[in-house]
C-alpha atoms as a PDB file:
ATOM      1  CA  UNK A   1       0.000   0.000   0.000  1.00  0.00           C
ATOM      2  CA  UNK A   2       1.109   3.656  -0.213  1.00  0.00           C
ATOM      3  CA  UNK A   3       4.251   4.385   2.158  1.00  0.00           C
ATOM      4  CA  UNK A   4       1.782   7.047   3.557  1.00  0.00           C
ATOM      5  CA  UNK A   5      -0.407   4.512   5.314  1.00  0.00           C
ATOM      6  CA  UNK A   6       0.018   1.806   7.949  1.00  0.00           C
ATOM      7  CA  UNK A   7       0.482  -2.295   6.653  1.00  0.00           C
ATOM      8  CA  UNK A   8      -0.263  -4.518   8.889  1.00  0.00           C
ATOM      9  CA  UNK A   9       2.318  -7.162   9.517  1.00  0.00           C
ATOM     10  CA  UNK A  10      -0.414  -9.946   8.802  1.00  0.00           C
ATOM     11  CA  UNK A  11      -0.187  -8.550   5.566  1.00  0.00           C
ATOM     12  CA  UNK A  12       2.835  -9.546   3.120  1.00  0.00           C
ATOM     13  CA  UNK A  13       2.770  -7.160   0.019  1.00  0.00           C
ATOM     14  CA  UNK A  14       4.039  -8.831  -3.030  1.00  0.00           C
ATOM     15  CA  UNK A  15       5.691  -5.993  -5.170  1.00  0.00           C
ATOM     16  CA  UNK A  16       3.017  -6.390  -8.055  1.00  0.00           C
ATOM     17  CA  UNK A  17       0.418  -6.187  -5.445  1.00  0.00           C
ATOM     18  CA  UNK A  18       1.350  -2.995  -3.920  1.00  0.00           C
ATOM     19  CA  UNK A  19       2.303  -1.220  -7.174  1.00  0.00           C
ATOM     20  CA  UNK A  20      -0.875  -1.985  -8.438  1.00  0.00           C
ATOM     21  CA  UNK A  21      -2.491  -0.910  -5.320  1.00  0.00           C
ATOM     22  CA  UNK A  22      -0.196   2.408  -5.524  1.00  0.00           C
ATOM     23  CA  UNK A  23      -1.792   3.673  -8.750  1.00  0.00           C
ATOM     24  CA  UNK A  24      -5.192   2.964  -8.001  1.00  0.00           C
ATOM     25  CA  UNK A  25      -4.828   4.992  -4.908  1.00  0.00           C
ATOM     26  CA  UNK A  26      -3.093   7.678  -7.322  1.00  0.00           C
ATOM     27  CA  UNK A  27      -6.284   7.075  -9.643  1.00  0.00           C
ATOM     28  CA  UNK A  28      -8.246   7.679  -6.952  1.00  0.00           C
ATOM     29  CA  UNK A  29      -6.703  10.774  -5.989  1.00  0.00           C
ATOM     30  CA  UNK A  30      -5.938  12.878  -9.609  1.00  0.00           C
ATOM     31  CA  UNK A  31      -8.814  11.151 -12.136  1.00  0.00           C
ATOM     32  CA  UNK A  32     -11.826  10.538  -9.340  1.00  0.00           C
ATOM     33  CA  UNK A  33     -10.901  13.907  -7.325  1.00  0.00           C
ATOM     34  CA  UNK A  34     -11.535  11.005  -4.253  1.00  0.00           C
ATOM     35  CA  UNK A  35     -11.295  13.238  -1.025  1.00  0.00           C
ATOM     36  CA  UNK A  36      -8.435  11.809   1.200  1.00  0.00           C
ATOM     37  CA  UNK A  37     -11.085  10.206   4.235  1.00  0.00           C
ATOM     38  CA  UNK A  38     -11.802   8.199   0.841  1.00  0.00           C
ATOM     39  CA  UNK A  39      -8.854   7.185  -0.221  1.00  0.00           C
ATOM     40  CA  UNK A  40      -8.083   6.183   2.978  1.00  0.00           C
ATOM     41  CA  UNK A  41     -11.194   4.204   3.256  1.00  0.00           C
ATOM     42  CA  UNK A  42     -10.125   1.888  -0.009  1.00  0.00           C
ATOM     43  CA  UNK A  43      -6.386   1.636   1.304  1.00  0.00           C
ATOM     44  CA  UNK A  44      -8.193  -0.115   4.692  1.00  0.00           C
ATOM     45  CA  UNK A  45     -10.293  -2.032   2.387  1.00  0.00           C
ATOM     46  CA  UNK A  46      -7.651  -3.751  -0.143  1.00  0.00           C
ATOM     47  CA  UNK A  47      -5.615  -4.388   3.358  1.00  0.00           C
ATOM     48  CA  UNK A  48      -8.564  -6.240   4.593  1.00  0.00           C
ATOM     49  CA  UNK A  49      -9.248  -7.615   1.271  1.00  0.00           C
ATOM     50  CA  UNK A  50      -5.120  -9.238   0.637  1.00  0.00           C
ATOM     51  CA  UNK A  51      -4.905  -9.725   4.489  1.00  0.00           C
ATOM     52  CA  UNK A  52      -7.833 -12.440   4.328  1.00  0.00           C
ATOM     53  CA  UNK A  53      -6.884 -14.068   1.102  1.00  0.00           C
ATOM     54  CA  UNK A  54      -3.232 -13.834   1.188  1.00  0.00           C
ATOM     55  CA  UNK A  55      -0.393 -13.325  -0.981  1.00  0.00           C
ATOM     56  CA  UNK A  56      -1.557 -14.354  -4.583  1.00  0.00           C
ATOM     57  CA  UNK A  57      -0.433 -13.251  -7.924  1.00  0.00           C
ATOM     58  CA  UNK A  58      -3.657 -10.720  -8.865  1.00  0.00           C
ATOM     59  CA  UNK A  59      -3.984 -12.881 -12.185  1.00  0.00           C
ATOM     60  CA  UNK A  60      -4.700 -16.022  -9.838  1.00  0.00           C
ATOM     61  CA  UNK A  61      -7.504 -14.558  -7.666  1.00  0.00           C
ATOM     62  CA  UNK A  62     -10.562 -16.055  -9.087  1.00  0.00           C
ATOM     63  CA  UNK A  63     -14.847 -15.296  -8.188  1.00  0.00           C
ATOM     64  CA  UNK A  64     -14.371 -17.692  -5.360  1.00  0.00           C
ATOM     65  CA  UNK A  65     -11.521 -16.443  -3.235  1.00  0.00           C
ATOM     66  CA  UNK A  66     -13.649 -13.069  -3.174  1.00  0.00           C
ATOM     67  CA  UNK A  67     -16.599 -14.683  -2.388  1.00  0.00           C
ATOM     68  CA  UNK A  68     -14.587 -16.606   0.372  1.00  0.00           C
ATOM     69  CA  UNK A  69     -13.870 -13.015   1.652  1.00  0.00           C
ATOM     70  CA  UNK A  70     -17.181 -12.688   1.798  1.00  0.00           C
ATOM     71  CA  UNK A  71     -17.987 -15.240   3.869  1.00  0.00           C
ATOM     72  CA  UNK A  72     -15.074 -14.494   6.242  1.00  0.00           C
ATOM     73  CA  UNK A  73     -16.258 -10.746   6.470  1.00  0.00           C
ATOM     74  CA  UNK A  74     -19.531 -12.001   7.557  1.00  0.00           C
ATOM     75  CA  UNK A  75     -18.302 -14.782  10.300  1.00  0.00           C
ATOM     76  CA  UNK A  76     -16.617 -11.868  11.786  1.00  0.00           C
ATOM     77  CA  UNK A  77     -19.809 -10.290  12.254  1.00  0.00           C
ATOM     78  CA  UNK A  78     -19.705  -7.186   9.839  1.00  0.00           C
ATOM     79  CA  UNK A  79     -22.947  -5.466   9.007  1.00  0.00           C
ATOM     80  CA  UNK A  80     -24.460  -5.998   5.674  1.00  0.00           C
ATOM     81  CA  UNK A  81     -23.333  -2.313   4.485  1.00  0.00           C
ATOM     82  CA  UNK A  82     -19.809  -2.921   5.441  1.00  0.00           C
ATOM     83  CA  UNK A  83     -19.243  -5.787   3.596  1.00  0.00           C
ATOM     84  CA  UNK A  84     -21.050  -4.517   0.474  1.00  0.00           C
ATOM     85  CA  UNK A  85     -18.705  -1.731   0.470  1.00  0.00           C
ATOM     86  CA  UNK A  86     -15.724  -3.514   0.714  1.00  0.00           C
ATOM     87  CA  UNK A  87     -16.735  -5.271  -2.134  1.00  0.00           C
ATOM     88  CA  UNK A  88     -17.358  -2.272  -3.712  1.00  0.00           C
ATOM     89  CA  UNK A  89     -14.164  -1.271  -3.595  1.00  0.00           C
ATOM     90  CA  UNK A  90     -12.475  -4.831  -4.295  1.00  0.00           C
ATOM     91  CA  UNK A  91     -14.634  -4.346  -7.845  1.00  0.00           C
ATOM     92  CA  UNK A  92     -13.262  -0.929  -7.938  1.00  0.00           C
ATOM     93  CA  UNK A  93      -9.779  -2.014  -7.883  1.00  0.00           C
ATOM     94  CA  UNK A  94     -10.150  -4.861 -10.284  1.00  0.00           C
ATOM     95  CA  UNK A  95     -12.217  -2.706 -12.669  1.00  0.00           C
ATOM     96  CA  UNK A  96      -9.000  -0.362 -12.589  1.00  0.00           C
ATOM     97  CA  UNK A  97      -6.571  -3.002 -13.266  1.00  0.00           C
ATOM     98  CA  UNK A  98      -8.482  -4.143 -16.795  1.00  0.00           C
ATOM     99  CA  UNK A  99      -8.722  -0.804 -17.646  1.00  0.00           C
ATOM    100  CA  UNK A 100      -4.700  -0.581 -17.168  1.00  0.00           C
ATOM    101  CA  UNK A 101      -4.373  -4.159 -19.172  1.00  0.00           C
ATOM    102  CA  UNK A 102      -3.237  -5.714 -16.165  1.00  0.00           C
ATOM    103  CA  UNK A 103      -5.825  -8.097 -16.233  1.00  0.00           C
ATOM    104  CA  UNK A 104      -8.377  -9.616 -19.055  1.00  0.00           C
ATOM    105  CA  UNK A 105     -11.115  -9.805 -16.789  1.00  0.00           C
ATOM    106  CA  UNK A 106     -12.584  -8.494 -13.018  1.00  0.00           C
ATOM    107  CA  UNK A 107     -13.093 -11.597 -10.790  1.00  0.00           C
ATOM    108  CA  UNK A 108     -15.618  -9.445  -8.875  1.00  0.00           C
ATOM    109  CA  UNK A 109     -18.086  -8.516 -11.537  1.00  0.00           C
ATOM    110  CA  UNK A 110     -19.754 -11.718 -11.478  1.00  0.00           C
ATOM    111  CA  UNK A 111     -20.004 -11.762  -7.621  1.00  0.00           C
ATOM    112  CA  UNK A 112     -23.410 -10.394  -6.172  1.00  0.00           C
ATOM    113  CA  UNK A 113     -23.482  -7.555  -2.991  1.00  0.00           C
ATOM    114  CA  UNK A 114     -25.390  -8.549  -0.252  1.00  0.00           C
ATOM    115  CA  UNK A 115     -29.224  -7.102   0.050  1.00  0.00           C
ATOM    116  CA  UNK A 116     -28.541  -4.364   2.185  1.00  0.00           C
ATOM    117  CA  UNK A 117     -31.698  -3.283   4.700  1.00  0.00           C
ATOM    118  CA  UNK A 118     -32.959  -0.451   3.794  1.00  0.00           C
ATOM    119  CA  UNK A 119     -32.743   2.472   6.925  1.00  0.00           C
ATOM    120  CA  UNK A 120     -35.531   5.097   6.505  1.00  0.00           C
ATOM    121  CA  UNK A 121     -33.488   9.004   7.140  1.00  0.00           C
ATOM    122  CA  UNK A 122     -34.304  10.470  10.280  1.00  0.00           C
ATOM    123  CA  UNK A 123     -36.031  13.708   9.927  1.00  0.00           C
ATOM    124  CA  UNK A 124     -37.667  16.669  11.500  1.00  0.00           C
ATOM    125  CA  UNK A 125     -41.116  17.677  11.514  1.00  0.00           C
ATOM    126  CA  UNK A 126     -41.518  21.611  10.437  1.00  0.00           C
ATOM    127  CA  UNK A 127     -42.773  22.794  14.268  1.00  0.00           C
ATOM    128  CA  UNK A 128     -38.952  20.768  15.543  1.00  0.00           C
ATOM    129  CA  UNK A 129     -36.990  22.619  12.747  1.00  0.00           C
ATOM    130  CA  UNK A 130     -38.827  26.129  14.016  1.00  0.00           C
ATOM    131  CA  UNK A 131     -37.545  25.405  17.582  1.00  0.00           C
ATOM    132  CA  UNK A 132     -34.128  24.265  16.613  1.00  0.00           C
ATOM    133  CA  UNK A 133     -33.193  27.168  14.321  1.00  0.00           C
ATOM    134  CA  UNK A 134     -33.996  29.585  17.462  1.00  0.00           C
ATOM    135  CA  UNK A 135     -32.253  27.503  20.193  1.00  0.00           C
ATOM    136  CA  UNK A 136     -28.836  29.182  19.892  1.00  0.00           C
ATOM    137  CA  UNK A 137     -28.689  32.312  21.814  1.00  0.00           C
ATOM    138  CA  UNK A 138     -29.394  35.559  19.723  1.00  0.00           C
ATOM    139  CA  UNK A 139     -27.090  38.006  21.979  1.00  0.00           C
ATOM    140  CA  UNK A 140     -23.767  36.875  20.782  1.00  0.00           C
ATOM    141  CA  UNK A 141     -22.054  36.463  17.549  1.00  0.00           C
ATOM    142  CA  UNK A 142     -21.645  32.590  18.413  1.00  0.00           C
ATOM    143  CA  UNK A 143     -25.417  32.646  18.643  1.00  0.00           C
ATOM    144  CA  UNK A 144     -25.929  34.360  15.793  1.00  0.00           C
ATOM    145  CA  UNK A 145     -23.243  32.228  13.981  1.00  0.00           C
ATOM    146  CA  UNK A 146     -24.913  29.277  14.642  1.00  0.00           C
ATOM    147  CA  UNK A 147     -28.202  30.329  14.061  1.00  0.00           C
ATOM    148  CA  UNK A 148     -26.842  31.070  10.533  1.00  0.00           C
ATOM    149  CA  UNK A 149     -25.426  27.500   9.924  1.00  0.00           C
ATOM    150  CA  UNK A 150     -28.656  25.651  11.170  1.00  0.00           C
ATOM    151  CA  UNK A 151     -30.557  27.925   8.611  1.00  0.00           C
ATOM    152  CA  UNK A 152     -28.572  27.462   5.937  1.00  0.00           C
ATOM    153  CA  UNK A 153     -28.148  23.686   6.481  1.00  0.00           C
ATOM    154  CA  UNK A 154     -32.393  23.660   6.209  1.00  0.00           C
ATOM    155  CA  UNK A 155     -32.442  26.137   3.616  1.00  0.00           C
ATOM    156  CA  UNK A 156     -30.018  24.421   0.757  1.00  0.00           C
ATOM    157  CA  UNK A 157     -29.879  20.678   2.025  1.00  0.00           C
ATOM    158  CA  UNK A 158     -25.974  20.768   1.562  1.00  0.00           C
ATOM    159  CA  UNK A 159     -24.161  18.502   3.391  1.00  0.00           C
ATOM    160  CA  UNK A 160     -21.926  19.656   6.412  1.00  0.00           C
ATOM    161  CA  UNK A 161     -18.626  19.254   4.392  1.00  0.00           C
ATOM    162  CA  UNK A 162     -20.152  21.195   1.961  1.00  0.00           C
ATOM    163  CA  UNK A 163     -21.312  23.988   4.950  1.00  0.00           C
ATOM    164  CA  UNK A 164     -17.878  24.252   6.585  1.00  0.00           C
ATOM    165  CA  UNK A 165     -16.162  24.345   3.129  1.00  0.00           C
ATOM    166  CA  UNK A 166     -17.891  27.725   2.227  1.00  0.00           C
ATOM    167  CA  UNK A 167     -16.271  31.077   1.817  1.00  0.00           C
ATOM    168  CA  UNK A 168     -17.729  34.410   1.833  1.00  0.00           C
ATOM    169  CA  UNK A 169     -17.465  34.749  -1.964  1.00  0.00           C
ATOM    170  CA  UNK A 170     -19.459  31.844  -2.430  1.00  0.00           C
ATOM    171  CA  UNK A 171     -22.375  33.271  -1.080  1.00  0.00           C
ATOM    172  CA  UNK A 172     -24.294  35.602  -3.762  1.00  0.00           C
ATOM    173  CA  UNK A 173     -27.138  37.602  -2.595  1.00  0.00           C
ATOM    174  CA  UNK A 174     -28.407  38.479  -5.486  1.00  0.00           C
ATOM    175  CA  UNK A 175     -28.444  35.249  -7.212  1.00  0.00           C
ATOM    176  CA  UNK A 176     -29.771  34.473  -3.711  1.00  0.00           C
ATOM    177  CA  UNK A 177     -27.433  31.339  -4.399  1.00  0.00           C
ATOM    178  CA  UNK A 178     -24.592  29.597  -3.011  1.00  0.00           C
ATOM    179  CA  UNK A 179     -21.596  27.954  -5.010  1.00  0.00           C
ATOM    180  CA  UNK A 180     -21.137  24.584  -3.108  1.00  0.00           C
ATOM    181  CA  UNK A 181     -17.904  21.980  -3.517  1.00  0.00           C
ATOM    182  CA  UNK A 182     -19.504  18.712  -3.352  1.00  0.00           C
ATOM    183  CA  UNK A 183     -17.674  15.120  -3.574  1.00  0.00           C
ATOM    184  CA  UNK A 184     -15.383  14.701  -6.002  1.00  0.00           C
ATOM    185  CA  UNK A 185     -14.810  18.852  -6.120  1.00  0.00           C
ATOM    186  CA  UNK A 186     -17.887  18.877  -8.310  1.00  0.00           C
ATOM    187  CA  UNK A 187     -19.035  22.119  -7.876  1.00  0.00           C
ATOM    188  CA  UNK A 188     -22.806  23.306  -7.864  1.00  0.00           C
ATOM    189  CA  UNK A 189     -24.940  26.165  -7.716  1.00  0.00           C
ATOM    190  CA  UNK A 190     -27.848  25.954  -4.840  1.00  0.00           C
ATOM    191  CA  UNK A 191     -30.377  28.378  -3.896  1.00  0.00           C
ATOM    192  CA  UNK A 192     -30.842  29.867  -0.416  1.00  0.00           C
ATOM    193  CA  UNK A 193     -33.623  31.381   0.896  1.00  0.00           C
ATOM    194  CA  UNK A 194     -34.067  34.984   2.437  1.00  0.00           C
ATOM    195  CA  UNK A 195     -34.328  33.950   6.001  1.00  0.00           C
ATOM    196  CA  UNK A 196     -31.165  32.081   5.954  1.00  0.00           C
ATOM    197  CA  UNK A 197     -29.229  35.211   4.107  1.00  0.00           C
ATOM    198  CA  UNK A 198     -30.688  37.882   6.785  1.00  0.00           C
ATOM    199  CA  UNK A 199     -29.114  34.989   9.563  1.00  0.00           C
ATOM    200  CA  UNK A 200     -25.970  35.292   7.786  1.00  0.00           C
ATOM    201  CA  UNK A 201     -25.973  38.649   7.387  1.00  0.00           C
ATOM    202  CA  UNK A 202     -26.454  39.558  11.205  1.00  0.00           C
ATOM    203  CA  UNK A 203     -23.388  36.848  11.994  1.00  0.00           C
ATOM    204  CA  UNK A 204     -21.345  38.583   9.958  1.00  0.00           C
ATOM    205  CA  UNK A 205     -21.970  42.051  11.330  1.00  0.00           C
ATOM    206  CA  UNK A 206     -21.218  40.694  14.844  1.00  0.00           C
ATOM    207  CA  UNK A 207     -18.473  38.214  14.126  1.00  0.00           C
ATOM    208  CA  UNK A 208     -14.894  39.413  14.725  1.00  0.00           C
ATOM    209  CA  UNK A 209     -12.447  41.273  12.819  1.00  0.00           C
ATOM    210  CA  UNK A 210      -9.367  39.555  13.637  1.00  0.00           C
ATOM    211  CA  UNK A 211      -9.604  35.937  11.987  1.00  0.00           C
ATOM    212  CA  UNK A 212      -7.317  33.208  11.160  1.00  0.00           C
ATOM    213  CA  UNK A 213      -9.627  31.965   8.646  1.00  0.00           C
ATOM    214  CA  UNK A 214     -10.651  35.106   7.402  1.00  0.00           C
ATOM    215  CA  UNK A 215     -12.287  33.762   3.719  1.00  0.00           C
ATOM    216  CA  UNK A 216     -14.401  31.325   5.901  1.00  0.00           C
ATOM    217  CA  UNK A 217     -17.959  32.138   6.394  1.00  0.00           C
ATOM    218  CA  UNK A 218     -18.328  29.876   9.603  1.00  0.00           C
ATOM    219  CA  UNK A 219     -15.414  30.456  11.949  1.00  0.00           C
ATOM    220  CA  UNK A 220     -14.728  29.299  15.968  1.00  0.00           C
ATOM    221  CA  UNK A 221     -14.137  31.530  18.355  1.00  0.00           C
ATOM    222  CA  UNK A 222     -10.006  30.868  17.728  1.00  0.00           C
ATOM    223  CA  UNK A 223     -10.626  32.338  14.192  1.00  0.00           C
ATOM    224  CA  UNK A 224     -10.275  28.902  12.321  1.00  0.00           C
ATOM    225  CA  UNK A 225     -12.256  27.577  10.054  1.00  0.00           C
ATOM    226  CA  UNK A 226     -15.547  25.434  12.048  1.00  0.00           C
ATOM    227  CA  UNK A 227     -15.117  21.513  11.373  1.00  0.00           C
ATOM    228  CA  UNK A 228     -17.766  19.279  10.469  1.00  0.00           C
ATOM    229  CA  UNK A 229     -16.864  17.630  13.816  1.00  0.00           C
ATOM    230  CA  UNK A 230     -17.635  21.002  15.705  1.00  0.00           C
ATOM    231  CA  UNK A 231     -20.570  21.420  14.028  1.00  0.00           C
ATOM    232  CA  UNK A 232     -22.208  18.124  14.743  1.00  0.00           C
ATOM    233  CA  UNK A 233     -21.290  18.710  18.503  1.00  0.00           C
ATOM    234  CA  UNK A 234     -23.461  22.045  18.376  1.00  0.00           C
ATOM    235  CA  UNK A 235     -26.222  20.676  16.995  1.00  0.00           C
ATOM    236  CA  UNK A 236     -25.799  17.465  19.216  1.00  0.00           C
ATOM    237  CA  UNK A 237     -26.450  20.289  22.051  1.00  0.00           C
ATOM    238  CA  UNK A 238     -29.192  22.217  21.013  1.00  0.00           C
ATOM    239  CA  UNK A 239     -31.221  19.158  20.167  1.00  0.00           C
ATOM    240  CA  UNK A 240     -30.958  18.324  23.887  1.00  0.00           C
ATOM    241  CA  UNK A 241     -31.898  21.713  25.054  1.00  0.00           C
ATOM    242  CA  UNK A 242     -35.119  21.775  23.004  1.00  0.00           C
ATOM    243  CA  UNK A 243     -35.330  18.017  24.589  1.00  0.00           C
ATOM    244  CA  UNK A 244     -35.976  16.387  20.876  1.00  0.00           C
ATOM    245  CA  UNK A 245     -36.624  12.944  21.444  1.00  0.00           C
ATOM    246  CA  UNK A 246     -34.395  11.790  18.212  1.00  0.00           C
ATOM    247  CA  UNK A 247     -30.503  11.642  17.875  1.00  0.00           C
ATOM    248  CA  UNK A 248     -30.001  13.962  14.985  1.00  0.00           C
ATOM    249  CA  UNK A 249     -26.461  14.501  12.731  1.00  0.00           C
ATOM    250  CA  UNK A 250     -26.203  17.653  10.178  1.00  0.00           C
ATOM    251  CA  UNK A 251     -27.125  15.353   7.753  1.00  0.00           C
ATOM    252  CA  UNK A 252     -31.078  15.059   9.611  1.00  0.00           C
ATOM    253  CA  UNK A 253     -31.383  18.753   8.376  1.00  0.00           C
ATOM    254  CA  UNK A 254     -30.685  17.563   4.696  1.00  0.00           C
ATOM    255  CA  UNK A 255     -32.918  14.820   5.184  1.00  0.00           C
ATOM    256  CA  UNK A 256     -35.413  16.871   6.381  1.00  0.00           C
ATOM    257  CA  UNK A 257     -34.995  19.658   3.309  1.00  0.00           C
ATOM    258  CA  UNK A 258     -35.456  16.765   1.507  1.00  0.00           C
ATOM    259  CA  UNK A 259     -38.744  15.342   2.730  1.00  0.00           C
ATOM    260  CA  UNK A 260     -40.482  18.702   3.196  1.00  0.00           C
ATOM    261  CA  UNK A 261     -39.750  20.064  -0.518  1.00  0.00           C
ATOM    262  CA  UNK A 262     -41.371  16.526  -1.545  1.00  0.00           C
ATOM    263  CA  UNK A 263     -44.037  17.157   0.601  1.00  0.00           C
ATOM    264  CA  UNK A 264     -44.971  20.426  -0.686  1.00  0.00           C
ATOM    265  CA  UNK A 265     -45.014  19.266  -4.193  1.00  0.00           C
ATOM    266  CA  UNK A 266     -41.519  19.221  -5.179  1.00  0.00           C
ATOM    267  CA  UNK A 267     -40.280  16.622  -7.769  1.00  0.00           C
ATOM    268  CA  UNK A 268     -38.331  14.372  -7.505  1.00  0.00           C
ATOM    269  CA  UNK A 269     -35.519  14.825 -10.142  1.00  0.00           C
ATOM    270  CA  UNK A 270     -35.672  19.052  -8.939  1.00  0.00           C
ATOM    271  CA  UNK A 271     -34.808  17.415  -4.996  1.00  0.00           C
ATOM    272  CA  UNK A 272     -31.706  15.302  -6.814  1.00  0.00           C
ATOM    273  CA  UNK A 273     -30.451  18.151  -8.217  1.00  0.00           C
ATOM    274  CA  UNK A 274     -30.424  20.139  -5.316  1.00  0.00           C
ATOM    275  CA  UNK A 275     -29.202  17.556  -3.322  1.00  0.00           C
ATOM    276  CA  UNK A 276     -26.201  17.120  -6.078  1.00  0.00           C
ATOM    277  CA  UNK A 277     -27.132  13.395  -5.757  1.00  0.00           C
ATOM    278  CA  UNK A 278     -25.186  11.655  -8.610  1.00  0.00           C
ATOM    279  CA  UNK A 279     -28.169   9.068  -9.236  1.00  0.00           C
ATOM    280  CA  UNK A 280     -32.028   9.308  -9.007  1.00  0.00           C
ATOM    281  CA  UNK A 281     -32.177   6.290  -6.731  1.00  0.00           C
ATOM    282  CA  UNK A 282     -30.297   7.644  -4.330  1.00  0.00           C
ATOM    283  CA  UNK A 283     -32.883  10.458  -3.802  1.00  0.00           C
ATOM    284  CA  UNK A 284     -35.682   7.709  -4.144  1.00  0.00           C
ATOM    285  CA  UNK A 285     -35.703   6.931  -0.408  1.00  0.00           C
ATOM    286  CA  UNK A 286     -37.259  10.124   0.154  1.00  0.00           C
ATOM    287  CA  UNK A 287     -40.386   9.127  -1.354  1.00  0.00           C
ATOM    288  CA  UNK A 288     -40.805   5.982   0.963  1.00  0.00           C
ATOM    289  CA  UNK A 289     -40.620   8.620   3.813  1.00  0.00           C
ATOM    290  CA  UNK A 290     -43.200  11.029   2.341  1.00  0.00           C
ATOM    291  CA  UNK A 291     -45.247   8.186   1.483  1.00  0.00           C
ATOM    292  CA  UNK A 292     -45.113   6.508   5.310  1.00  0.00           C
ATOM    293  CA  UNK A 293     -46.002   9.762   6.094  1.00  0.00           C
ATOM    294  CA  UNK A 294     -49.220  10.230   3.931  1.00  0.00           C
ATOM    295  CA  UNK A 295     -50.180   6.655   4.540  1.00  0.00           C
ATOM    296  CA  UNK A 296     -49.927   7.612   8.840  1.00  0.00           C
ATOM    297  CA  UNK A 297     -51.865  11.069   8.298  1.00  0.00           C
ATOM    298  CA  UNK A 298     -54.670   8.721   6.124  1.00  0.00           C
ATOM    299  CA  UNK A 299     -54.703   6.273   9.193  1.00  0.00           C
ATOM    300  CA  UNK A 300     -55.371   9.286  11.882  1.00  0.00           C
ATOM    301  CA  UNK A 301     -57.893  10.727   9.522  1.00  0.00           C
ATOM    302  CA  UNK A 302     -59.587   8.361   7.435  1.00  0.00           C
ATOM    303  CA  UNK A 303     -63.050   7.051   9.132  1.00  0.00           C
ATOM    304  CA  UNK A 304     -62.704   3.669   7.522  1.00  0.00           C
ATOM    305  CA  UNK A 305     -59.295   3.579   7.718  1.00  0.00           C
END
């Protein structure tokens, strides 16, 4: 594996193995703009793939000695998800190496994921999102800053990479739009509403001069650039205080965008694009929410329901 990461002494790389595994990283990296928390995520993955099925020449590993990963993956206990993603990435790799005429063929392509369950996205009703975005205090710029992030988290749906990632000149109030850098550096355009540009507006006026970060929008009180960790931590804290009964991540509020554009009448292909999903069926779980939710409200209401 790349010098930059850790190998495991279970783990004996033959030198055709870990060339070839040092270029797809580098693929990775300069042809699938792969953030680095990815790339590290396939280095783990090949380790755990070659640490389970040994040392073998990359032309000898047939559709059985991955689906004998399999199996070992799920003795060990791994969820479902886990395992599919591994072998995600085991296709990945192999798909790479025929495209580099290393090999004729992927082993993995005939080898079938596991059905994953499917988990429903937590979400927020509209009378929980009102009460969240006015739990932070409005009396300091801290406040105020983080009154700004919630509503521009609900207003735009962009993820909290995305949210900590933004600089000032991103934001355009005219356009009433802000330029987002989503996975893979693709960039996007997404709207934001009024309420969440007056937020920003006041956080700004308050917010101090003297900044480390100063292109940032969403700074600490050091000056540096907020993390996604911080972030989460926040929100973590003013979910308590308004005592909501659900354990909520940034990523509820993008759920919840979701859901409530589709339940005022929003498409569906107008939420992917805002969302910057790559796929339609990734945005598709939204409808089984809206639609448990129509089918509850017809249960409550219905008199022969």
């Amino acid at each position: 594996m790349p010098a930059e990461s850790a190998e495991p002494e279970s783990v004996a790389w033959n030198p055709e193995t870990r060339q070839a595994a040092l270029r797809f990283v580098r693929y990775l990296e300069l042809e699938r703009n792969a953030s680095p928390h990815t790339q590290r995520g396939y280095q783990d993955d090949l380790v755990e793939f070659f640490r389970v099925i040994g040392d073998r020449r990359l032309s000898a590993i047939t559709p059985l000695d991955i689906r004998s990963f399999l199996a070992a993956q799920t003795n060990r206990r791994y969820t479902r998800r886990t395992i599919a993603r591994r072998l995600s990435c085991v296709r990945s790799f192999f798909r790479f190496l025929c495209r580099e005429g290393v090999l004729e063929e992927n082993p993995a392509s005939v080898v079938r994921s596991p059905r994953l369950e499917r988990r429903l996205p937590k979400f927020l009703d509209e009378q929980q999102v009102v009460r969240l975005l006015e739990a932070p205090p409005a009396n300091t710029w801290q406040g105020l800053r983080d009154r700004a992030w919630l509503e521009t988290l609900y207003s735009t749906g962009i993820r909290v990479s995305e949210l900590v990632g933004l600089n000032l000149d991103d934001v355009e109030e005219i356009s009433q739009t802000v330029l987002v850098r989503g996975k893979g550096k693709k960039e996007r355009l997404c709207p934001i509403g009024n309420t969440a540009l007056a937020a920003i507006r006041r956080y700004l006026a308050g917010r101090p001069q003297q900044l480390k970060a100063p292109r940032a929008v969403f700074v600490s009180q050091k000056g540096t650039r907020l993390t996604v960790r911080h972030v989460d931590r926040l929100l973590k804290r003013y979910a308590r205080q308004i005592g909501l009964a659900i354990d909520i991540t940034p990523h509820s509020l993008r759920h919840t965008f979701a859901t409530h554009l589709l339940d005022r009448g929003a498409d569906l292909r107008s939420v992917q694009e805002l969302l910057g999903h790559a796929s339609l069926a990734t945005t598709q779980v939204y409808t089984h929410v809206t639609a448990q939710r129509l089918k509850k409200i017809y249960d409550q209401a219905h008199p022969r329901a």
